[in-house]
N, C-alpha and C. Protein backbone atom coordinates (compact mmCIF):
# COMPACT_ATOMS: atom_id res chain seq x y z
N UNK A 1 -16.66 81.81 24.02
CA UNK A 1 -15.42 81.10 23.93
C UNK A 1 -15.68 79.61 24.07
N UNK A 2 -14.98 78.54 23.20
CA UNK A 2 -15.09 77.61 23.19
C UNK A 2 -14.71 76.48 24.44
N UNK A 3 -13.54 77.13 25.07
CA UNK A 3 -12.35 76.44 25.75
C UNK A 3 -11.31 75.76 25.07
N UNK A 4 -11.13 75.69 23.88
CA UNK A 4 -10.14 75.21 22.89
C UNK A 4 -8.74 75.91 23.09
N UNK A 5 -8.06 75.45 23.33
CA UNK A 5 -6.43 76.45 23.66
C UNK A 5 -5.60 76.31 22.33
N UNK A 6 -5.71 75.61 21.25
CA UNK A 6 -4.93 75.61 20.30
C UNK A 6 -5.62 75.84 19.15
N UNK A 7 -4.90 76.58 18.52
CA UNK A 7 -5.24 76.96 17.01
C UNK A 7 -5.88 75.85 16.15
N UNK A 8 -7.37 76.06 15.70
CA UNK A 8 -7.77 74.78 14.96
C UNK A 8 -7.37 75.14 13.12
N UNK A 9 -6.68 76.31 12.87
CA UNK A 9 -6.27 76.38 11.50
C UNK A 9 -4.96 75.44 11.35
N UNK A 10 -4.15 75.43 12.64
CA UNK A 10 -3.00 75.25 12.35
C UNK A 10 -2.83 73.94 12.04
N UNK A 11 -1.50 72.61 11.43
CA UNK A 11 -1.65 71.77 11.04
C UNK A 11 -1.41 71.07 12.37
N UNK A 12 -1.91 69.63 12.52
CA UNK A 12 -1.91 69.05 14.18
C UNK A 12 -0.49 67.87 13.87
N UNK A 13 0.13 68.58 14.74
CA UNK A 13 1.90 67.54 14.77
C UNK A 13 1.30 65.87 15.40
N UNK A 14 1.51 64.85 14.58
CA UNK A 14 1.45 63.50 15.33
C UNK A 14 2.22 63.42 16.53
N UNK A 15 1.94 62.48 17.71
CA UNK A 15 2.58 62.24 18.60
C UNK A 15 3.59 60.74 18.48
N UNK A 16 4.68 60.90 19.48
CA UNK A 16 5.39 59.72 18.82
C UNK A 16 4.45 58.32 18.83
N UNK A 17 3.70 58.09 19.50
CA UNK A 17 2.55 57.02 19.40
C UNK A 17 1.75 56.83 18.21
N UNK A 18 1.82 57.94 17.31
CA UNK A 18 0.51 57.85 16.36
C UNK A 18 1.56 57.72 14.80
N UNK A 19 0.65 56.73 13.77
CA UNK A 19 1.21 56.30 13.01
C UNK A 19 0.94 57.55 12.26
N UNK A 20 2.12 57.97 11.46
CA UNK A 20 2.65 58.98 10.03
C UNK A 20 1.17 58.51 9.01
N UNK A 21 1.26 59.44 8.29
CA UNK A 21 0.11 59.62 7.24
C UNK A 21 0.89 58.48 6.27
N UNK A 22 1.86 58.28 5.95
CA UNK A 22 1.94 57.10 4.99
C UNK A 22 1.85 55.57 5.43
N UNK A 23 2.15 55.61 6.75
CA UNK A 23 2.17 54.59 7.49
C UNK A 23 0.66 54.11 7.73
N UNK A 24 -0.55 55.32 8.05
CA UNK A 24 -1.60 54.60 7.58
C UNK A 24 -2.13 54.58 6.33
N UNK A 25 -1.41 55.19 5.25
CA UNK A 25 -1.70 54.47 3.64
C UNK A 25 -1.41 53.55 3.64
N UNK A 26 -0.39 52.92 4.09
CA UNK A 26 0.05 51.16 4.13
C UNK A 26 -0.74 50.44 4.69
N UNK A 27 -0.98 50.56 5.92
CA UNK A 27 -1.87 50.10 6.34
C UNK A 27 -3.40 49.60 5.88
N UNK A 28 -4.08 51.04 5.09
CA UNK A 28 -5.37 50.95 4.70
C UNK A 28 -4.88 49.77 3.11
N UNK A 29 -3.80 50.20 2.33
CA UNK A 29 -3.75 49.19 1.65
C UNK A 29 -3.52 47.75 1.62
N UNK A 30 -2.72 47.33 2.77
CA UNK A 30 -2.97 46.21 3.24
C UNK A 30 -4.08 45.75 3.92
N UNK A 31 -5.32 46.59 4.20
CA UNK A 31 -6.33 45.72 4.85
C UNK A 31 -7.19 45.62 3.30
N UNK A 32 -6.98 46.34 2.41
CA UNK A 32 -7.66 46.57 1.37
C UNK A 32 -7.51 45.37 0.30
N UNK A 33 -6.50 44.97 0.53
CA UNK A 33 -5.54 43.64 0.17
C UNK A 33 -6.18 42.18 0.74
N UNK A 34 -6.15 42.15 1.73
CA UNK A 34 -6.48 41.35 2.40
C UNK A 34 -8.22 41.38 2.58
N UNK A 35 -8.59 42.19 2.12
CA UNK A 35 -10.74 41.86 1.97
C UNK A 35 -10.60 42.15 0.52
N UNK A 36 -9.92 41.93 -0.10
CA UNK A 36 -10.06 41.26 -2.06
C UNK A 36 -9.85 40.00 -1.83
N UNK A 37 -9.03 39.65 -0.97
CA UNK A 37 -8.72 38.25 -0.69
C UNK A 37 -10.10 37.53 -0.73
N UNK A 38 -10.57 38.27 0.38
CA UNK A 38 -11.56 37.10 1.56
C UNK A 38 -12.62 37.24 0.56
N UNK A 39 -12.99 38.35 -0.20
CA UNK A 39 -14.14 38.46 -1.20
C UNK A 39 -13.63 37.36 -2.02
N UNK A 40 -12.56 37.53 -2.75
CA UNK A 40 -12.26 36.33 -3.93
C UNK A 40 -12.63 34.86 -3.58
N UNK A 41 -11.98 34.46 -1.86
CA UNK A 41 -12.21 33.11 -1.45
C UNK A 41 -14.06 32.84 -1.08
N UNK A 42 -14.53 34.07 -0.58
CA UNK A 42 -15.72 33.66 -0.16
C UNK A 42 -16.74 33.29 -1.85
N UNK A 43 -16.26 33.97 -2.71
CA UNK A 43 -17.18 34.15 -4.40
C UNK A 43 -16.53 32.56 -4.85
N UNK A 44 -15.38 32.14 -4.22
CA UNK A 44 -15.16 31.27 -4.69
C UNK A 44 -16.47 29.61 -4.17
N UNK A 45 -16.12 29.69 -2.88
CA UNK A 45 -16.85 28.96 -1.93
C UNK A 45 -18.03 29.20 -2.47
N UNK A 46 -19.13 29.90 -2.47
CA UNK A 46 -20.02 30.33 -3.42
C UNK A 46 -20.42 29.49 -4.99
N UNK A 47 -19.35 29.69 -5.87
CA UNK A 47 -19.60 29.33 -7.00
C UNK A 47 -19.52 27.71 -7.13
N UNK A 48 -20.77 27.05 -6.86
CA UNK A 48 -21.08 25.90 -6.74
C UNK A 48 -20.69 25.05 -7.99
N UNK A 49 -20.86 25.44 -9.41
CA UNK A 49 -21.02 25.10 -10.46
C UNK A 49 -19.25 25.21 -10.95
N UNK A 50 -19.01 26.13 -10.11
CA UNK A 50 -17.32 25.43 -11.00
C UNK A 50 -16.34 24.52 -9.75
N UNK A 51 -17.39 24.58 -8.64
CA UNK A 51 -16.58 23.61 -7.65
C UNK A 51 -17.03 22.17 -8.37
N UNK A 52 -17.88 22.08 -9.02
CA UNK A 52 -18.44 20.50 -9.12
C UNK A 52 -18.00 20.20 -10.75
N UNK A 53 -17.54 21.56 -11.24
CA UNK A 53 -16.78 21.07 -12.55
C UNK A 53 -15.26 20.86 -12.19
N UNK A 54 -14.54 21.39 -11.50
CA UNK A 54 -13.42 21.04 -11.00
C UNK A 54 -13.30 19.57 -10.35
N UNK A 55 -14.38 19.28 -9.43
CA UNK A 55 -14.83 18.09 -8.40
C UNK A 55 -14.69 17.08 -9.97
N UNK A 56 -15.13 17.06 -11.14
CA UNK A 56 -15.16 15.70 -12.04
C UNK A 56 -14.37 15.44 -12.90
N UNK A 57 -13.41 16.90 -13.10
CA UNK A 57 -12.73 16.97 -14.13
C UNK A 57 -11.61 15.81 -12.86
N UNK A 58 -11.53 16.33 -11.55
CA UNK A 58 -10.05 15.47 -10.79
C UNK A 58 -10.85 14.26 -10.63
N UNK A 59 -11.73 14.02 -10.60
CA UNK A 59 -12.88 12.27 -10.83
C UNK A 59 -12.05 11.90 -12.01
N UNK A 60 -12.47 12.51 -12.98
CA UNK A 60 -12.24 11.89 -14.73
C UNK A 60 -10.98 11.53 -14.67
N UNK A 61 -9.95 12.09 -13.99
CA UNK A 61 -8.75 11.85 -14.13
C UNK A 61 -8.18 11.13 -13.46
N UNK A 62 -8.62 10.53 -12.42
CA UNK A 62 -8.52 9.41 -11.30
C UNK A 62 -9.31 8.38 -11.87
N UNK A 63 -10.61 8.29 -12.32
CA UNK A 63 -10.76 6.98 -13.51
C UNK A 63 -9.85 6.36 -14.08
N UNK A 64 -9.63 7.72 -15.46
CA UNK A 64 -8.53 7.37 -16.48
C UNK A 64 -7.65 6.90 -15.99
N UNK A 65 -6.72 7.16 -15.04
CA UNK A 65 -5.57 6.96 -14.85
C UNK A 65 -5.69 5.41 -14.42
N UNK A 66 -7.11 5.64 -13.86
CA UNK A 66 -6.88 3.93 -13.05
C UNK A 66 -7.17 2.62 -14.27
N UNK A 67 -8.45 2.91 -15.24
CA UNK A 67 -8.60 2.77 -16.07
C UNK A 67 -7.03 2.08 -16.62
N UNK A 68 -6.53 3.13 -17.22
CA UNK A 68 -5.15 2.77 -18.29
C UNK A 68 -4.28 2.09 -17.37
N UNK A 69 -4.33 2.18 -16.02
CA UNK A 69 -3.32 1.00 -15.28
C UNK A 69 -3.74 -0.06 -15.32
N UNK A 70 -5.24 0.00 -15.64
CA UNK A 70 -5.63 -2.06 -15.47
C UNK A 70 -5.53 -2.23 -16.79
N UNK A 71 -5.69 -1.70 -17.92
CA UNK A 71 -5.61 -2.25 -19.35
C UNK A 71 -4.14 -2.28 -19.28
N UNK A 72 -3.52 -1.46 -18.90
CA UNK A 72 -1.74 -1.76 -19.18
C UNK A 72 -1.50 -3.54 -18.28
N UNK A 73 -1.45 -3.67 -17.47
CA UNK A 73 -1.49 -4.81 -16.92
C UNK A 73 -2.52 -5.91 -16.83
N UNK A 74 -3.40 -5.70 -17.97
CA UNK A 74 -3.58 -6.84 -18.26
C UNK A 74 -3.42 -7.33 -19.50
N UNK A 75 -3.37 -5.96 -20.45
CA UNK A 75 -1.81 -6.44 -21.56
C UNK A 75 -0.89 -6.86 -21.17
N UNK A 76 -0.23 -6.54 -20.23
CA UNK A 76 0.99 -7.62 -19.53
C UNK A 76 0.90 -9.04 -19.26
N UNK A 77 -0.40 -9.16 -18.84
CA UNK A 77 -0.74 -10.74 -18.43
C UNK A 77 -1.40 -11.47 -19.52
N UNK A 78 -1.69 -10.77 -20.36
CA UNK A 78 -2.35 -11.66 -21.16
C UNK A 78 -1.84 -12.33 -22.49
N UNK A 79 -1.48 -13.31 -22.59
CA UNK A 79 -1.00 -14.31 -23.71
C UNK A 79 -1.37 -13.46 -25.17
N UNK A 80 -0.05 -13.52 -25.93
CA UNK A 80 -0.46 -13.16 -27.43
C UNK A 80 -1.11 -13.42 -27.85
N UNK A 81 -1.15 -14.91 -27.99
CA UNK A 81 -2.66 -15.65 -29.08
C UNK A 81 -4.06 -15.20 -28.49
N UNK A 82 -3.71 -15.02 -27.38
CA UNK A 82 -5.19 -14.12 -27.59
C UNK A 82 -5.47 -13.12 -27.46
N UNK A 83 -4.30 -12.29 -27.30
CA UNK A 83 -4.70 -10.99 -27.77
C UNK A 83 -4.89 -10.78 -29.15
N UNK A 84 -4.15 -11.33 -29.91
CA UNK A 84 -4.28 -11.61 -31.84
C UNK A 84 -5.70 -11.79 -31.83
N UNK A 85 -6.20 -13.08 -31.22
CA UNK A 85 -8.15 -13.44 -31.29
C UNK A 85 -8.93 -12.55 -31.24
N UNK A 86 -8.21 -11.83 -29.55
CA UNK A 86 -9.55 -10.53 -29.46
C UNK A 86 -9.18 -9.19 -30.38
N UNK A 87 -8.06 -9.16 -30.97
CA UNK A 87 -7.87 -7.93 -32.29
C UNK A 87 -8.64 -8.54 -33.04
N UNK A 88 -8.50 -9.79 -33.85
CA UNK A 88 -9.46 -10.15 -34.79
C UNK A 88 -11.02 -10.09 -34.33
N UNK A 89 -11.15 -10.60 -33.69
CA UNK A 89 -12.58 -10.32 -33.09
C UNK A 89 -13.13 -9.25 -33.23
N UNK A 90 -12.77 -8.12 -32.83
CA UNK A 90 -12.81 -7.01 -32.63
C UNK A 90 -13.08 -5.85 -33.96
N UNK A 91 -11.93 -6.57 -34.48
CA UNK A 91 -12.44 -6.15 -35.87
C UNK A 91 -13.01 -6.84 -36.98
N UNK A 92 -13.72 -8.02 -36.77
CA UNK A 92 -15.10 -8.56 -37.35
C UNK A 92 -15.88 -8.34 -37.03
N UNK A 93 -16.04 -7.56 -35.75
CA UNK A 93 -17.35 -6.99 -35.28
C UNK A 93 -17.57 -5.63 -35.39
N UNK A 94 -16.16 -4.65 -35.77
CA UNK A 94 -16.42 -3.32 -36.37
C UNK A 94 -16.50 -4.02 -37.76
N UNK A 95 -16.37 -4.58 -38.74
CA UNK A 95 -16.62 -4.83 -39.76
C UNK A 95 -18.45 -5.00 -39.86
N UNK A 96 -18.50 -6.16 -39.07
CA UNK A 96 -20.19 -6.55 -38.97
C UNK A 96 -21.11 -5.29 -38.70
N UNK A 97 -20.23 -4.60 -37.99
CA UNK A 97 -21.08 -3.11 -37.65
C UNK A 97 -21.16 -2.40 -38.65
N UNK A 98 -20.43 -2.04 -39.40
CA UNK A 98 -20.16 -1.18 -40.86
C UNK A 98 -20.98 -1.86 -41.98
N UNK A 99 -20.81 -3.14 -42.21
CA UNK A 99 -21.95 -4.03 -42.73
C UNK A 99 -23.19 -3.70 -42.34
N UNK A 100 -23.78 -3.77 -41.38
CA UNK A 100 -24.67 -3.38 -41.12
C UNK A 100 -25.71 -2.07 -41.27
N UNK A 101 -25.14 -1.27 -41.18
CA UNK A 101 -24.99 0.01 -41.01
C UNK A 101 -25.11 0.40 -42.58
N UNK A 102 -24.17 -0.13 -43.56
CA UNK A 102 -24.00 0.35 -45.02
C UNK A 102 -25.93 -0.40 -45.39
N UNK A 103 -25.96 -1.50 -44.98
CA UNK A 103 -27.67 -1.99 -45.34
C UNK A 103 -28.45 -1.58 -45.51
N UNK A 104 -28.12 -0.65 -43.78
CA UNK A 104 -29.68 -0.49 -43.45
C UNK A 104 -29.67 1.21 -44.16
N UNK A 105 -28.34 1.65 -43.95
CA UNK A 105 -28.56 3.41 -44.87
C UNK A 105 -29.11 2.93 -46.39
N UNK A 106 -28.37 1.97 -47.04
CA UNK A 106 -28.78 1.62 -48.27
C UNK A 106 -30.75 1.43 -48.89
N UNK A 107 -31.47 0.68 -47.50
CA UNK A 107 -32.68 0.07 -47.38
C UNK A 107 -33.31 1.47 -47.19
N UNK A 108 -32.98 2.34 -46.26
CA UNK A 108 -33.99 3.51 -45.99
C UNK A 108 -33.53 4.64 -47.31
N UNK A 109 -32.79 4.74 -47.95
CA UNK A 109 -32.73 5.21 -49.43
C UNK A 109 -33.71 5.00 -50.59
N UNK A 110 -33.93 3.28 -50.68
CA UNK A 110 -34.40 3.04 -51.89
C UNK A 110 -36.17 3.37 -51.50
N UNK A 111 -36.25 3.07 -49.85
CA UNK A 111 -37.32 3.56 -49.53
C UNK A 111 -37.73 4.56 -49.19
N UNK A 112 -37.77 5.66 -49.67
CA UNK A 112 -37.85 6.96 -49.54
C UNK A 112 -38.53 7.61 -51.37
């Protein structure tokens, strides 16, 4: 004899202390929930290569932005006539570049 006093076929009644069989399905799914989490954040922390592509893409965009605030204001400050000069300028020297450029493709043609 074992010393066992209750039937081990029979089904075992919870006590009011002990959580219901669905109550620990909830349970196990909420802890199950919560370590997808911590896996997702820790793989995140981890993945070095898209923290430092994220890290330049919000760089690039804090440039730019600062970037286009000083060209906007100093188009503001700066006198027409010379902004007209430095357009012309600007484009005598993409001209001179294209000049250039048409030459020298022209020169390595005939020499070939």
């Amino acid at each position: 004899m074992t010393g066992r006093t209750r039937d081990e076929s029979a089904p075992r009644q919870p006590t009011a202390d002990e959580p219901s069989p669905e109550e620990l399905r909830a349970r196990i799914e909420h802890t199950r929930d919560q370590l997808g989490r911590t896996v997702e954040a820790l793989a995140a922390k981890a993945d070095v290569k898209a923290q430092a592509t994220e890290k330049a893409a919000l760089v690039t965009g804090q440039i730019r932005g600062r970037v286009e605030h000083v060209a906007h204001l100093a188009a503001e400050k700066t006198p027409d006539p010379v902004l007209d000069k430095a357009g012309r300028a600007a484009l005598l020297t993409v001209g001179a570049a294209l000049i250039v450029f048409l030459l020298v493709r022209g020169n390595r043609r005939r020499h070939r």
